[in-house]
Structures are given as structure tokens and as C-alpha cells.
Protein backbone atom coordinates (compact mmCIF):
# COMPACT_ATOMS: atom_id res chain seq x y z
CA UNK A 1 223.54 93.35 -82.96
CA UNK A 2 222.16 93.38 -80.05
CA UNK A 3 218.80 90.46 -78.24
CA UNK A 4 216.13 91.23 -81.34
CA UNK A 5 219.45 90.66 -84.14
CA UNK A 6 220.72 87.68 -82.24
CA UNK A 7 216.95 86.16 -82.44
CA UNK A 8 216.67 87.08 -86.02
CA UNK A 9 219.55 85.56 -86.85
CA UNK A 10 218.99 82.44 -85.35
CA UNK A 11 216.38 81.56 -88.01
CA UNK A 12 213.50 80.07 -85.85
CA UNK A 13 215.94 77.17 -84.50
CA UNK A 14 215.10 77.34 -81.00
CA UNK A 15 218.59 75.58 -79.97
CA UNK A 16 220.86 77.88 -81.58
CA UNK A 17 217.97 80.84 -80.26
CA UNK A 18 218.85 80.24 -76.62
CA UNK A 19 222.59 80.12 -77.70
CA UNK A 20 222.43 82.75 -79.52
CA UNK A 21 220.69 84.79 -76.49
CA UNK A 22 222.52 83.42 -73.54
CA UNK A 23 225.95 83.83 -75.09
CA UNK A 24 226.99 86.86 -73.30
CA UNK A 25 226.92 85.14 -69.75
CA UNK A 26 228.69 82.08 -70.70
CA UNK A 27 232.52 82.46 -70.16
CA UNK A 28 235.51 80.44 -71.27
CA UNK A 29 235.28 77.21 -72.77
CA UNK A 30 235.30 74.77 -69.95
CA UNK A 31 231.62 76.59 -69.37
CA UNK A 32 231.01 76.42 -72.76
CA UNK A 33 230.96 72.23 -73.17
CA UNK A 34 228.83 71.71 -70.85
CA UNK A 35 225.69 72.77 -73.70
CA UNK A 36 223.96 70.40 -75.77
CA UNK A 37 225.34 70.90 -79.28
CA UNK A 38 222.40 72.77 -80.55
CA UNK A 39 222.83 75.56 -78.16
CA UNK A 40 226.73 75.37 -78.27
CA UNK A 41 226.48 76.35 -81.94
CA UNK A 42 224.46 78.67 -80.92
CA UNK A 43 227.02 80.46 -78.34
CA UNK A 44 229.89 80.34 -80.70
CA UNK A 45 227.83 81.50 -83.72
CA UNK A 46 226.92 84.77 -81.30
CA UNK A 47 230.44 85.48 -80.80
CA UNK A 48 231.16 85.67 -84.83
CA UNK A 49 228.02 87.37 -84.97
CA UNK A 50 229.60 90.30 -82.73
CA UNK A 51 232.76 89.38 -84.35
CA UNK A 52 231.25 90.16 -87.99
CA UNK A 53 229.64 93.43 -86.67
CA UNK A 54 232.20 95.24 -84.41
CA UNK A 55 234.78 94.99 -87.60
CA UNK A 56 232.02 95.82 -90.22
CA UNK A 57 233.07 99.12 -91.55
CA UNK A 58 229.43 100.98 -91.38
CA UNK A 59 229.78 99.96 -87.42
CA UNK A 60 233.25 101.03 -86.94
CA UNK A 61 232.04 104.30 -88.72
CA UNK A 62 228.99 104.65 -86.35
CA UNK A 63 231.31 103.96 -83.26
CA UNK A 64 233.37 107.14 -83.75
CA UNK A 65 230.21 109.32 -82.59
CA UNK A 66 230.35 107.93 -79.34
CA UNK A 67 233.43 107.18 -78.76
CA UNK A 68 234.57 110.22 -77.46
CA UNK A 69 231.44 110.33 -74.61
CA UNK A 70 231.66 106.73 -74.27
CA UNK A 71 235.26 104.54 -75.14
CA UNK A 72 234.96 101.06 -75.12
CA UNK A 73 231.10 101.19 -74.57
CA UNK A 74 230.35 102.49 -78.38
CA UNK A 75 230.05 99.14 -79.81
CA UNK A 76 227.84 98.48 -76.95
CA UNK A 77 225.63 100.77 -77.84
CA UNK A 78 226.05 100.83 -81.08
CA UNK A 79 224.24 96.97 -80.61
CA UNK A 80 221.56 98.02 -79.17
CA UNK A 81 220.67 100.95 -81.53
CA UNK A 82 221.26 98.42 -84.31
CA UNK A 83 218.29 96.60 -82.92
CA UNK A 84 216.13 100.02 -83.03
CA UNK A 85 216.15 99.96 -86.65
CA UNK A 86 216.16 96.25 -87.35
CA UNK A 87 212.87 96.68 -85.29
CA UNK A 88 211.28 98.89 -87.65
CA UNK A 89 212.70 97.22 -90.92
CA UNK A 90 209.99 96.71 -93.50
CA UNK A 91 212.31 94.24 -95.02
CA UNK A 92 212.18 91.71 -91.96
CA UNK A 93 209.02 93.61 -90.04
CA UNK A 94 206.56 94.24 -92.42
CA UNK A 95 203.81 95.32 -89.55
CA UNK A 96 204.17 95.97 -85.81
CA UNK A 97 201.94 92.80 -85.28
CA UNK A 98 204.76 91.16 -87.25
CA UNK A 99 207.37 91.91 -84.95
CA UNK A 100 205.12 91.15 -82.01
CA UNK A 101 204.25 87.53 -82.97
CA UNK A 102 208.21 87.79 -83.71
CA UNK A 103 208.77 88.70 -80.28
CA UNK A 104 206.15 86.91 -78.45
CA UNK A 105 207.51 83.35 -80.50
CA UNK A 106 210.89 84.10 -79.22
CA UNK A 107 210.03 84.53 -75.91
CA UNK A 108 208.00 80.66 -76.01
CA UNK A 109 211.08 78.88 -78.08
CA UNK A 110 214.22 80.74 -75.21
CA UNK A 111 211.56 79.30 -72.73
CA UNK A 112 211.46 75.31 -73.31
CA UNK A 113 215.19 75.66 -72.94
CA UNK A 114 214.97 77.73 -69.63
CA UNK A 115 216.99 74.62 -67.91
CA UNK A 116 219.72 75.48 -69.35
CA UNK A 117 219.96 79.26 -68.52
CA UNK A 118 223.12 80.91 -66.91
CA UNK A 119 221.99 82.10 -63.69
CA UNK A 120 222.39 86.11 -64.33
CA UNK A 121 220.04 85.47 -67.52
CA UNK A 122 217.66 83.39 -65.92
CA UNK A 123 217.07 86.65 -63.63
CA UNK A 124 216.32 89.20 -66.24
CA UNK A 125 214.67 86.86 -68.55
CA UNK A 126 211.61 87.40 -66.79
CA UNK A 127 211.76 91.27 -67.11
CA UNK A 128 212.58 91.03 -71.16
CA UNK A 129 209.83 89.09 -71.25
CA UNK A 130 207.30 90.56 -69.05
CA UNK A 131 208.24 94.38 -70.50
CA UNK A 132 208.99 92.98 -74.45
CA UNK A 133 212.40 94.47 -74.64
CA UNK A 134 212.43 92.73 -78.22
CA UNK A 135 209.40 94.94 -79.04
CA UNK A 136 209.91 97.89 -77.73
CA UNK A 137 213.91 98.64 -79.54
CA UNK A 138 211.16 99.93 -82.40
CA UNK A 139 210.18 102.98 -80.92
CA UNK A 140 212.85 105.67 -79.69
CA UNK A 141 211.18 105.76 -75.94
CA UNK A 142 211.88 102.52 -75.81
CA UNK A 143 215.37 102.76 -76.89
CA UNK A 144 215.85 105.51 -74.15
CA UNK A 145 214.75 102.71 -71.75
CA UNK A 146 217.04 100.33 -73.21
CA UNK A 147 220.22 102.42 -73.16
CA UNK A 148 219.33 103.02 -69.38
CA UNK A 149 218.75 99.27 -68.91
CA UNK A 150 222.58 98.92 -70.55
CA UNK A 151 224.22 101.00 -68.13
CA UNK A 152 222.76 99.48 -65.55
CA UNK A 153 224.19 96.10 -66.57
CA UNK A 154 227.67 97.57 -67.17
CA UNK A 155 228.65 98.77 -64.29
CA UNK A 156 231.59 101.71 -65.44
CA UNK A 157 229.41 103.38 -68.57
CA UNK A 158 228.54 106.90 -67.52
CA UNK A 159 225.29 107.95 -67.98
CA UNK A 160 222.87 107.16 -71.11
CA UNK A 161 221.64 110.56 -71.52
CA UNK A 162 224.36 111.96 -74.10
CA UNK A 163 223.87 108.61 -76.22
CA UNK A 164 220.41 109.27 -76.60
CA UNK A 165 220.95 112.75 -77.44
CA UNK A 166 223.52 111.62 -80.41
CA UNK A 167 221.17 108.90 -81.32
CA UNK A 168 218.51 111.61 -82.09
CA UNK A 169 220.98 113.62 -83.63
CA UNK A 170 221.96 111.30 -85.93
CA UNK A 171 219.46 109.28 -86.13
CA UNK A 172 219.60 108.87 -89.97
CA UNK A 173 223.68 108.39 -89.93
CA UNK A 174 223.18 106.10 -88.22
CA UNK A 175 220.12 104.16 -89.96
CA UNK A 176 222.10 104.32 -93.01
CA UNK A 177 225.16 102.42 -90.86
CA UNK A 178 222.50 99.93 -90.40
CA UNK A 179 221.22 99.24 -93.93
CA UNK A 180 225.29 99.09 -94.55
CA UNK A 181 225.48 95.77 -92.14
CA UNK A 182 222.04 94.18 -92.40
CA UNK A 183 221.92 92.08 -95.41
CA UNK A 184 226.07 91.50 -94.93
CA UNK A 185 225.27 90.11 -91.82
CA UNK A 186 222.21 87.93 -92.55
CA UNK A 187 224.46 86.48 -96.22
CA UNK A 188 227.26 85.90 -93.44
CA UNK A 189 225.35 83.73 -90.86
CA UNK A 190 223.15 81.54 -93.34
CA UNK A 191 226.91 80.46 -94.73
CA UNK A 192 227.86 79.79 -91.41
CA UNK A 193 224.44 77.68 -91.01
CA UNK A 194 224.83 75.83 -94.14
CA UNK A 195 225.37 72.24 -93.78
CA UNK A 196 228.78 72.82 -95.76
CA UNK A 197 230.47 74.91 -92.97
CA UNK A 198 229.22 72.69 -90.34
């Protein structure tokens, strides 16, 4: 999953949210204890998250059609086309204005805990939240944009155009790769919530 999964599955706690969010720019675990709790549980619960997903079998199946273009990038952006259809889920999205307020609540909890942001997120926050990246994964312009936005982060991914093009292709492969993981993953992190596996 990629930002709009992460926020789902944070379940309106705004701690684990900016965990959950920042996780990606917070290496080793010397960086890692310097977080208050809340936020902690927040970065290690993103790494099973992405644990949980990239050995999920409907992902490891929707890898394989970009593999060859794309090697160790298909789970990449296999993340961020998850978020496309999470987007425009009825199930968690009944409306667009749903998934706006969504969005736009996000945005407002990550905020209040902007003191606590890793420097290289703290720079693109802004953007996300000026452009609604978390909004815009619904339509497939917008993930166009997005897979451009991804290769521009990581630096040795060739060119986004091909994974749009397979994207479109199989766009309802891959939807159905989706509906595979979704509930899996959202029974999987309220057990990891619980006050049992704390």
C-alpha cells in the first residue's frame, strides 16, 4: 500500500498516522527511538504493513507484469496502484466527498505532528498536501502523475510510461489483485492494533 493505504490503516489515530506516513524516511533503529511511542508504533506497524503486502500472493501475482520493464521497482508500483483502487472503493469511499474529507482530515491530523517530520518528508509534505496526492490516486490521470512523481523519488527506475501503459492494460487484473489483499490486510492490522498484541 502505498500514502492513502498507510492513512487508512492507521484508523484515525493521528500518532500512529504520522508513523505510519513518515516511515519510509526513517532508517535504522538508533533513528527510530528517538519517536514518541505513538508514532514509533506507527513506523514499525508500516514496515509489517509492506511486509504483509509484498508477500501477499494477489501482490506477488500483480508484480510479475512489471517485473520484466521494471525489477525491483514492481512492488513499488504495485503500492501505488494499490492506492488507485482503494481510492475508488465503495467499501471504504462511499462518495468522492468521502474520500476528500478523508483526505483533507489526514492532511490536519500528519500536521499537529509536523515537529517531528524527517527532513526529506517535511519537504514534500507541502506538495501532497497542496496538490491532494491522497485524492487524486482515484482517477487514472492522477495515477499517471503519481507514477511520474515515483520515479522521480527513486532515482534508478526508468521511465513511468510503460507502467502506465500495463496499468491500463490490465487494469481489471489488477483490481481484482486488490480486492484479493484489501480486507486481508485491514483483518491483519486491527490484530496488530488490538490491545492483546500490544
Amino acid at each position: 500500500m502505498n500514502y492513502l493505504g498507510h492513512a487508512l490503516l492507521s484508523f484515525s489515530n493521528a500518532d500512529i498516522l504520522t508513523g505510519n506516513l513518515i516511515a519510509d524516511h526513517v532508517k535504522g533503529k538508533l533513528a527510530l527511538e528517538q519517536y514518541p511511542e505513538g508514532i514509533k508504533q506507527g513506523i514499525l506497524l508500516h514496515r509489517k504493513i509492506d511486509m504483509f503486502t509484498d508477500t501477499h500472493p494477489s501482490v506477488k501475482r500483480a508484480k510479475i507484469l512489471f517485473k520484466p520493464d521494471y525489477g525491483l521497482y514492481a512492488g513499488a508500483i504495485i503500492d501505488c496502484l494499490l492506492d488507485h483502487y482503494l481510492a475508488t472503493d465503495p467499501k471504504y469511499f462511499k462518495t468522492e466527498a468521502t474520500l476528500l474529507k478523508f483526505t483533507e482530515d489526514t492532511y490536519a491530523m500528519v500536521e499537529k505532528n509536523a515537529a517531528w517530520f524527517p527532513d526529506t518528508f517535511a519537504r514534500y509534505f507541502p506538495h501532497m498536501k497542496e496538490h491532494n496526492w491522497l485524492y487524486n490516486y482515484r482517477t487514472v490521470t492522477g495515477m499517471r502523475r503519481s507514477l511520474t512523481g515515483l520515479q522521480r523519488r527513486a532515482t534508478h527506475m526508468p521511465p513511468p510510461e510503460t507502467a502506465y501503459k500495463i496499468f491500463i492494460v490490465h487494469y481489471y487484473h489488477l483490481a481484482q489483485c486488490y480486492f484479493e489483499l484489501i480486507d486481508d490486510i485491514v483483518k491483519f492490522v486491527k490484530i496488530e492494533l488490538s490491545p492483546k498484541s500490544a
